[in-house]
C-alpha atoms as a PDB file:
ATOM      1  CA  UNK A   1     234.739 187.069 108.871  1.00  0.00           C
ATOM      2  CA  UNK A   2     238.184 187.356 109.686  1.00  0.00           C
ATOM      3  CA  UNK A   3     239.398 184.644 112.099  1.00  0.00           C
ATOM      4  CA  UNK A   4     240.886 186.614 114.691  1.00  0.00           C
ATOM      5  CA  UNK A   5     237.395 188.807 115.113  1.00  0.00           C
ATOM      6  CA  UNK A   6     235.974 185.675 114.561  1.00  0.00           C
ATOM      7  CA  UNK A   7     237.777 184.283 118.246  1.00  0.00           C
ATOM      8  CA  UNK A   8     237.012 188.028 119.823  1.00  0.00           C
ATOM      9  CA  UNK A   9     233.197 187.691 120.127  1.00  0.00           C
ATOM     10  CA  UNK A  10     233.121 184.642 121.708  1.00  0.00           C
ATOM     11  CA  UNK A  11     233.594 183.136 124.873  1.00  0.00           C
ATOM     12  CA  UNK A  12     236.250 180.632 125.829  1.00  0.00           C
ATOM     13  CA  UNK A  13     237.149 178.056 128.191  1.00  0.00           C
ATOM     14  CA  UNK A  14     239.170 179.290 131.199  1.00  0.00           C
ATOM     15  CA  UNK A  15     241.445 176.142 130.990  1.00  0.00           C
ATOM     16  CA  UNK A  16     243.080 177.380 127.364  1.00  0.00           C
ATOM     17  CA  UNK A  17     246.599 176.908 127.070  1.00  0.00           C
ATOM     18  CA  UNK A  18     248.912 179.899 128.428  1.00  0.00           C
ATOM     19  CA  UNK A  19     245.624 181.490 130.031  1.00  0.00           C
ATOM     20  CA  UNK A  20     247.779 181.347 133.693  1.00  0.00           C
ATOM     21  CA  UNK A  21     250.514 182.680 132.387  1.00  0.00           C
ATOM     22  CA  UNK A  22     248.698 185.825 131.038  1.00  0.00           C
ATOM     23  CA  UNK A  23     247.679 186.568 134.395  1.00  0.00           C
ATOM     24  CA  UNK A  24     250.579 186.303 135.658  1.00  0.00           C
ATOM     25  CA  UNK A  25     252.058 188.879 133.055  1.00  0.00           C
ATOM     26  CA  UNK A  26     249.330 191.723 133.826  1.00  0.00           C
ATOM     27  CA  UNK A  27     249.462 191.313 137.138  1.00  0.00           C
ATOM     28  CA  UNK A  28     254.242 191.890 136.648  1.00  0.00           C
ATOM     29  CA  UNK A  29     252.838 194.832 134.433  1.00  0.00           C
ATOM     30  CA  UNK A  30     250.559 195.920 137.345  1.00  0.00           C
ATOM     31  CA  UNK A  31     253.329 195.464 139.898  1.00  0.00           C
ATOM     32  CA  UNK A  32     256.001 197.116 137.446  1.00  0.00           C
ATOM     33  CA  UNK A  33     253.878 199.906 139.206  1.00  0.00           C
ATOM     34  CA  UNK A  34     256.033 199.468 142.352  1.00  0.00           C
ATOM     35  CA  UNK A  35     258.832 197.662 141.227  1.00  0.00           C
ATOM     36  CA  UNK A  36     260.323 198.347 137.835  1.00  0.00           C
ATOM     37  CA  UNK A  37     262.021 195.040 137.243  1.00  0.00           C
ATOM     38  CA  UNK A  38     258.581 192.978 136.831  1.00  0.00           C
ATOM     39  CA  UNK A  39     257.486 194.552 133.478  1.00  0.00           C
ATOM     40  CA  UNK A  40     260.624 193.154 131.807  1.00  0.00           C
ATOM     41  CA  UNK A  41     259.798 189.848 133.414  1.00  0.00           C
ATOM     42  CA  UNK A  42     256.424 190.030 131.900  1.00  0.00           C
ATOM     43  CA  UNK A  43     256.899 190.645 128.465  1.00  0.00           C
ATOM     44  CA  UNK A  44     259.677 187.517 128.437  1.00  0.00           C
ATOM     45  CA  UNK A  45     256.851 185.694 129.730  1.00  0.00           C
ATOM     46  CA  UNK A  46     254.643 187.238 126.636  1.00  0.00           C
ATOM     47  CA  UNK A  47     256.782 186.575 124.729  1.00  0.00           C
ATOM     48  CA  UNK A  48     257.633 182.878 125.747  1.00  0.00           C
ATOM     49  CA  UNK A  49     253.982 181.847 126.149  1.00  0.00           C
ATOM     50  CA  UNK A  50     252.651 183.746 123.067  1.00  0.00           C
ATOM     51  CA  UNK A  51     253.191 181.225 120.016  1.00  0.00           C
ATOM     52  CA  UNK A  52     252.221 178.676 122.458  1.00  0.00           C
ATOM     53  CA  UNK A  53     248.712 179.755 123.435  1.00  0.00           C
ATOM     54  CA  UNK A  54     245.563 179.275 122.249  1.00  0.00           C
ATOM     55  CA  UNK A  55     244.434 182.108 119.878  1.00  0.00           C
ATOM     56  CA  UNK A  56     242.753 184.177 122.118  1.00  0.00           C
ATOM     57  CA  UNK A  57     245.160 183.999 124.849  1.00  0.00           C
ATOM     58  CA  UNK A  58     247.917 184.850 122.136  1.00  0.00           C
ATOM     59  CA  UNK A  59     246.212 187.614 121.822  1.00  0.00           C
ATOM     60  CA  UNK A  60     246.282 189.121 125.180  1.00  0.00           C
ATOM     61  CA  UNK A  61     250.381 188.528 125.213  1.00  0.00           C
ATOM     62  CA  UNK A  62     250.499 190.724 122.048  1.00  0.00           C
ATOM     63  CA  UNK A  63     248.472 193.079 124.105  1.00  0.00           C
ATOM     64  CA  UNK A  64     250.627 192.956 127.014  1.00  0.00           C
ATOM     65  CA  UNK A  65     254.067 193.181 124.837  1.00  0.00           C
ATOM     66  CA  UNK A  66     252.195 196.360 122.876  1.00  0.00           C
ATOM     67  CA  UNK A  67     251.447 197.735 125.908  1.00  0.00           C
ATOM     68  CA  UNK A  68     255.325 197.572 127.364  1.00  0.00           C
ATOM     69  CA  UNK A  69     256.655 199.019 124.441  1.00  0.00           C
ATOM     70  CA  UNK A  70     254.502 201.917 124.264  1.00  0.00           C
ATOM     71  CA  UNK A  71     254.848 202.587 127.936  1.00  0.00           C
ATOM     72  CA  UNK A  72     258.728 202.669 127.285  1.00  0.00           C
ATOM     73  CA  UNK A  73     258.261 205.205 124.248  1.00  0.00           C
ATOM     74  CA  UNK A  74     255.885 207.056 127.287  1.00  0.00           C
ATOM     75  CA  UNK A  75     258.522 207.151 129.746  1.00  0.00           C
ATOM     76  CA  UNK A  76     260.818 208.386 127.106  1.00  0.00           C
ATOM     77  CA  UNK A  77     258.504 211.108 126.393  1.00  0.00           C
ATOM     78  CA  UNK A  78     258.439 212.158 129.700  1.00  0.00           C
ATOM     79  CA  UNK A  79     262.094 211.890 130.545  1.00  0.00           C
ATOM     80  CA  UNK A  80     262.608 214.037 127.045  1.00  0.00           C
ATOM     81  CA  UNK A  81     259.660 216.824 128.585  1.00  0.00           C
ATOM     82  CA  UNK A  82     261.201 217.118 132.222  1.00  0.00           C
ATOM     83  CA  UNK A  83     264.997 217.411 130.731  1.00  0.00           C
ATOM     84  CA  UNK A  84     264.390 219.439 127.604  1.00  0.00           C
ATOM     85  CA  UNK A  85     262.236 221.965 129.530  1.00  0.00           C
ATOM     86  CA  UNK A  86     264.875 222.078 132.153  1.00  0.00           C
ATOM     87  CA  UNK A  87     267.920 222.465 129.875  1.00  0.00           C
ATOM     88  CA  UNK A  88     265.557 224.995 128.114  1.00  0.00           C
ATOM     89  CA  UNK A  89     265.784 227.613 130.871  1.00  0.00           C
ATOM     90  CA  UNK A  90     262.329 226.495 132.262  1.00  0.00           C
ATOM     91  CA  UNK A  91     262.342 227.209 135.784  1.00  0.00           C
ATOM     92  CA  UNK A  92     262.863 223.408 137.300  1.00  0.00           C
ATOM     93  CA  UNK A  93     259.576 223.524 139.318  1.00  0.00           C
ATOM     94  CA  UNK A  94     257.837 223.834 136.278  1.00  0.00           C
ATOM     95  CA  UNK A  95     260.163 221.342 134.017  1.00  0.00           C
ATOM     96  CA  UNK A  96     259.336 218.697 137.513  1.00  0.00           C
ATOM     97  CA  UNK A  97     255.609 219.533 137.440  1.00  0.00           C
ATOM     98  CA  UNK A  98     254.969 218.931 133.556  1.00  0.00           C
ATOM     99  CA  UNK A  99     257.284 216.221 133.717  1.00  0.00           C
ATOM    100  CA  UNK A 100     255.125 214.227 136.738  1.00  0.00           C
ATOM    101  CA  UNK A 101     252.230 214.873 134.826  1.00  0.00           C
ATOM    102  CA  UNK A 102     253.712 212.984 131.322  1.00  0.00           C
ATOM    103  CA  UNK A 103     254.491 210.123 133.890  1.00  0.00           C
ATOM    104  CA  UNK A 104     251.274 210.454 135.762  1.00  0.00           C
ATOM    105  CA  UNK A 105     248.977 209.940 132.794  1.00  0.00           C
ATOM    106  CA  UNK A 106     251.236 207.287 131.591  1.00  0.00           C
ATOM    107  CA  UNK A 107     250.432 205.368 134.963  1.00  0.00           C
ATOM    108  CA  UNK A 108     246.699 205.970 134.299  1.00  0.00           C
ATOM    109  CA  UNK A 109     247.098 204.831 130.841  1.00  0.00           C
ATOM    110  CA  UNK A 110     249.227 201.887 132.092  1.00  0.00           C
ATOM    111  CA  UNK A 111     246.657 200.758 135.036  1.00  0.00           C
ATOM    112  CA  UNK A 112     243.491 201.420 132.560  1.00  0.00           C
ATOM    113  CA  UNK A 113     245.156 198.929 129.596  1.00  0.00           C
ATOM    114  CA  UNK A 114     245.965 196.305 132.240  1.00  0.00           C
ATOM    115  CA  UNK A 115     242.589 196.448 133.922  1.00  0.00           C
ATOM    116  CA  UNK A 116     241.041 196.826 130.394  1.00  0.00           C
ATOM    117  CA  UNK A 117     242.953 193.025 129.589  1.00  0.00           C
ATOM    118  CA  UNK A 118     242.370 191.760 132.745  1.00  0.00           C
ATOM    119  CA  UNK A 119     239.039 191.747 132.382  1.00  0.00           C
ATOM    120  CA  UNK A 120     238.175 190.715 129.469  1.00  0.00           C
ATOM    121  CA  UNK A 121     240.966 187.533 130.192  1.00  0.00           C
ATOM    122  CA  UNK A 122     239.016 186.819 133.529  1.00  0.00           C
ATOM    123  CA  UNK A 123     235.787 186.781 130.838  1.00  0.00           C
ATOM    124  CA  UNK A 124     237.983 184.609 128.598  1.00  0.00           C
ATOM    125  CA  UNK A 125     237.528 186.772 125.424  1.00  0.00           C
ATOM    126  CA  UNK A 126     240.523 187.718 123.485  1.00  0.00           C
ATOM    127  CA  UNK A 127     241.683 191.378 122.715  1.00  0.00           C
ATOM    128  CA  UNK A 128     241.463 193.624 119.590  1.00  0.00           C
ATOM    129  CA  UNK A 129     245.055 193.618 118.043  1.00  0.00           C
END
């Protein structure tokens, strides 16, 4: 078995090194919600903590720094919807609407990922990477 499914199935102690600073960096991602400056904060953190960590808890910063970058190609994406429709001749209620809902289901995607990691760090099992 490969060693990092080996460290996935089992359960580890909730003193591992770096484990604190994990939750620290979903809960910056979380609040990156309200205030867009904590997700950058976050993924330094990830990135900081992540050769220092135990295994498992490595894992959930390569998680966490996944997650950032795809949400950044997401809000891309969106920004590229709302303008291109717009520039497009779409009438800018509709360019606004599709656009909120790009961003909107990046939000749910967001939330579910970091509740997703949360939980299984809380249960001190690593993540899938």
């Amino acid at each position: 078995m490969h060693a990092h499914a080996r460290h996935l199935n089992q359960t580890h102690t909730k003193d591992a090194s770096g484990r604190g600073a994990a939750v620290i960096a979903y809960g910056l991602l979380l609040g990156s919600i309200m205030i867009l400056v904590t997700a950058p904060i976050a993924i330094v953190l990830a990135y900081a903590w992540r050769a220092r960590s135990a295994d498992w808890v490595a894992s959930h910063f390569s998680y966490q720094i996944r997650t950032f970058w795809w949400a950044i190609a997401g809000l891309l994406a969106g920004v590229c919807v709302w303008w291109l429709l717009g520039r497009f001749g779409l009438a800018s209620g509709y360019a606004w609407t599709l656009g909120y809902l790009v961003f909107t289901a990046e939000l749910a995607w967001l939330i579910t990922r970091c509740a997703l990691g949360l939980n299984r760090l809380i249960s001190n099992e690593g993540m899938r990477t």
